[in-house]
Protein backbone atom coordinates (compact mmCIF):
# COMPACT_ATOMS: atom_id res chain seq x y z
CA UNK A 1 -55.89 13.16 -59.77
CA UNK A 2 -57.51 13.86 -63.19
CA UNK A 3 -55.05 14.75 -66.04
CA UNK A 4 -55.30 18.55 -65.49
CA UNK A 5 -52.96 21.13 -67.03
CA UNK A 6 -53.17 23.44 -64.09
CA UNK A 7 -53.27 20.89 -61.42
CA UNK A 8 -50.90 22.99 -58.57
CA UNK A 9 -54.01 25.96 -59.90
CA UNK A 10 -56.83 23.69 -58.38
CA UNK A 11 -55.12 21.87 -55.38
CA UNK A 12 -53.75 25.72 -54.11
CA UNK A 13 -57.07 27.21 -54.36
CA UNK A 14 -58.88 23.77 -52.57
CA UNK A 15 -56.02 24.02 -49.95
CA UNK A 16 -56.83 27.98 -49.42
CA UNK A 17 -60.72 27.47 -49.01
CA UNK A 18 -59.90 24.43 -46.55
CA UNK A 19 -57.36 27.46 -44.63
CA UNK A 20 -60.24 29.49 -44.85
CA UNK A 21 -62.87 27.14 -43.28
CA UNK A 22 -60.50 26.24 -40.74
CA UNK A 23 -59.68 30.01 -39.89
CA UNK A 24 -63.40 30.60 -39.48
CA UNK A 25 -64.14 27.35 -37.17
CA UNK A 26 -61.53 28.21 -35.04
CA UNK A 27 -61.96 31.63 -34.96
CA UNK A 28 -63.08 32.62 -31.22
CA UNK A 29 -66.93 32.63 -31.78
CA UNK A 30 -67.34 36.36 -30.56
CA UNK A 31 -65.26 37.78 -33.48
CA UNK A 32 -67.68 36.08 -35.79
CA UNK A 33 -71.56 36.27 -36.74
CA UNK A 34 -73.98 33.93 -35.82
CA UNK A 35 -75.64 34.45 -39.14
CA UNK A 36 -74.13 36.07 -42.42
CA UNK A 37 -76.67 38.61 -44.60
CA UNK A 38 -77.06 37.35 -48.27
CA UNK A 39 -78.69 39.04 -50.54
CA UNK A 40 -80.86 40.78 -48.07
CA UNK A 41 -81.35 36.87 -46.68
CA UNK A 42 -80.03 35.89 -42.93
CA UNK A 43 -78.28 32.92 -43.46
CA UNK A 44 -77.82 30.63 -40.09
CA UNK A 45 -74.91 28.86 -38.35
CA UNK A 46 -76.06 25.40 -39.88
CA UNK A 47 -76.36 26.74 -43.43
CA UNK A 48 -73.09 28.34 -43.46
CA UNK A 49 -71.84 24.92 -41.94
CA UNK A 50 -73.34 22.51 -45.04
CA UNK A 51 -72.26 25.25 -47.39
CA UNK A 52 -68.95 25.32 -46.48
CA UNK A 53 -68.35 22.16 -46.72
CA UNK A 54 -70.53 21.58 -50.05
CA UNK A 55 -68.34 23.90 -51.63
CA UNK A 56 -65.15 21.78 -50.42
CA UNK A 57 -66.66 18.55 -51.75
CA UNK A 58 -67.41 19.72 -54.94
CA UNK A 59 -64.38 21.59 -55.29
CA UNK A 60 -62.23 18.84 -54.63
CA UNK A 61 -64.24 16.11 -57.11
CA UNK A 62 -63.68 19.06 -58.92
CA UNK A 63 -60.15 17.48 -60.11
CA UNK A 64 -59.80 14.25 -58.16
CA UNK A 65 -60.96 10.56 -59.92
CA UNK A 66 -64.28 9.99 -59.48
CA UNK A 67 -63.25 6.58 -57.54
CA UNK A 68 -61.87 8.59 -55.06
CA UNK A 69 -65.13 10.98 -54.28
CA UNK A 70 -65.41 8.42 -51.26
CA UNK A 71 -62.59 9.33 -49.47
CA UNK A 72 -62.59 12.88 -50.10
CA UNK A 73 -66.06 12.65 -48.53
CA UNK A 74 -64.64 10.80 -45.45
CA UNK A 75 -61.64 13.30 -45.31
CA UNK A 76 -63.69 15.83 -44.94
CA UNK A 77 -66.03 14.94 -42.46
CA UNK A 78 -63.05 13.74 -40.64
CA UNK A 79 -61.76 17.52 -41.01
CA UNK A 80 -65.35 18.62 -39.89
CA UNK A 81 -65.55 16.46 -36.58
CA UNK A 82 -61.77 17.36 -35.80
CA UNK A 83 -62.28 21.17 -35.88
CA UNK A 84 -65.25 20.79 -33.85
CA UNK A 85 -63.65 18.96 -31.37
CA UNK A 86 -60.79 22.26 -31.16
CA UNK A 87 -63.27 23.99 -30.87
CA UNK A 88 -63.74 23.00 -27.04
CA UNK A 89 -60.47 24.93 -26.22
CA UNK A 90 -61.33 28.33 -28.23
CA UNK A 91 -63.54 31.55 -26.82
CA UNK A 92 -66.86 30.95 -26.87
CA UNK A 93 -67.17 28.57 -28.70
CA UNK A 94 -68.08 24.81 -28.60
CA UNK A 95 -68.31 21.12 -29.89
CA UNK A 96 -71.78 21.16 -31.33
CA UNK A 97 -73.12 18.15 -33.00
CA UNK A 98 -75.94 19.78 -35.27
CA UNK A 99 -72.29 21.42 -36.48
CA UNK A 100 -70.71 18.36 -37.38
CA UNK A 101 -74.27 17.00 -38.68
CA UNK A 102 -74.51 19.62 -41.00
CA UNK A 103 -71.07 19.79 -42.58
CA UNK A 104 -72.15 15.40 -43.18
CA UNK A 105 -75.60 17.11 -44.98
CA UNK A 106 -73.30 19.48 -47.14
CA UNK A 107 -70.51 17.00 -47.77
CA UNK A 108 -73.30 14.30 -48.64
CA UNK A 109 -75.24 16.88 -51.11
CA UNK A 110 -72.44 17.73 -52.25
CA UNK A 111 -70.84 14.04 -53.07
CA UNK A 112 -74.50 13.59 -54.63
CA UNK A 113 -73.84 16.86 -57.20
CA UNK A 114 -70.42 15.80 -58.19
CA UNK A 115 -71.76 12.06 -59.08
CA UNK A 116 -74.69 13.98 -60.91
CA UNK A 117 -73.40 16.76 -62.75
CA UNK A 118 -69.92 18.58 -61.04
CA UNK A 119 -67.80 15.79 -61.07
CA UNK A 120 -64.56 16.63 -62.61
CA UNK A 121 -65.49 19.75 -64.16
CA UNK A 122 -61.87 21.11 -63.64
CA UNK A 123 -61.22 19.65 -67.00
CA UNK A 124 -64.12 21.06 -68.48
CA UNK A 125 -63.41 24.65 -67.72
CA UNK A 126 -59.78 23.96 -68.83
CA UNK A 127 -60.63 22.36 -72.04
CA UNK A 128 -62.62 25.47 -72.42
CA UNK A 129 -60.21 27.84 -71.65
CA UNK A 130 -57.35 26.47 -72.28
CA UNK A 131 -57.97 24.48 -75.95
């Protein structure tokens, strides 16, 4: 982990939108939309899938080393294929791989930002913020 001044700040908030994403995979599928309104926009299953999971990959490059962007990568597509598999036993729902392939499109676009531009920027804000 980077050197962070509010490290327990970052890893609670990663750990809450990983709760969140996990509450809303396993959710049974009638209690949820199969598209969310955005700005006047209907946005689908598969966007909502690679967004998620964008979000999580930045989030967590966010404050990890940028050696370990890698694993976080594989951790979460590993989360990703796990929660689809549950997903056999909820409601209406089901293991769908366009799912799982677009939580890897999310997590890969979102490995590709962090590398880029995102990568660490907990310590920016905090240097910001906090100086």
């Amino acid at each position: 982990m980077l050197q962070l001044r509010l490290p327990w700040l970052w890893l609670g908030v990663g750990w809450l939108v990983v709760a969140g994403v996990c509450a809303g995979s396993l959710l049974p599928g009638s209690s949820m939309p199969s598209y969310i309104v955005l700005l006047g926009t209907a946005i689908g299953n598969e966007v909502l899938h690679g967004g998620a999971y964008f979000i999580l990959m930045v989030w967590f490059a966010g404050f990890c080393e940028r050696r370990r962007y890698g694993l976080v990568a594989v951790l979460l597509v590993a989360l990703g294929v796990v929660l689809d598999v549950l997903q056999i036993g909820v409601p209406s729902r089901s293991f769908d791989l366009l799912d799982i392939a677009s939580n890897a499109v999310g997590i890969l676009v979102g490995l590709g930002t962090a590398l880029w531009l995102l990568g660490g920027w907990c310590q920016r804000i905090e240097r910001r913020l906090l100086a």
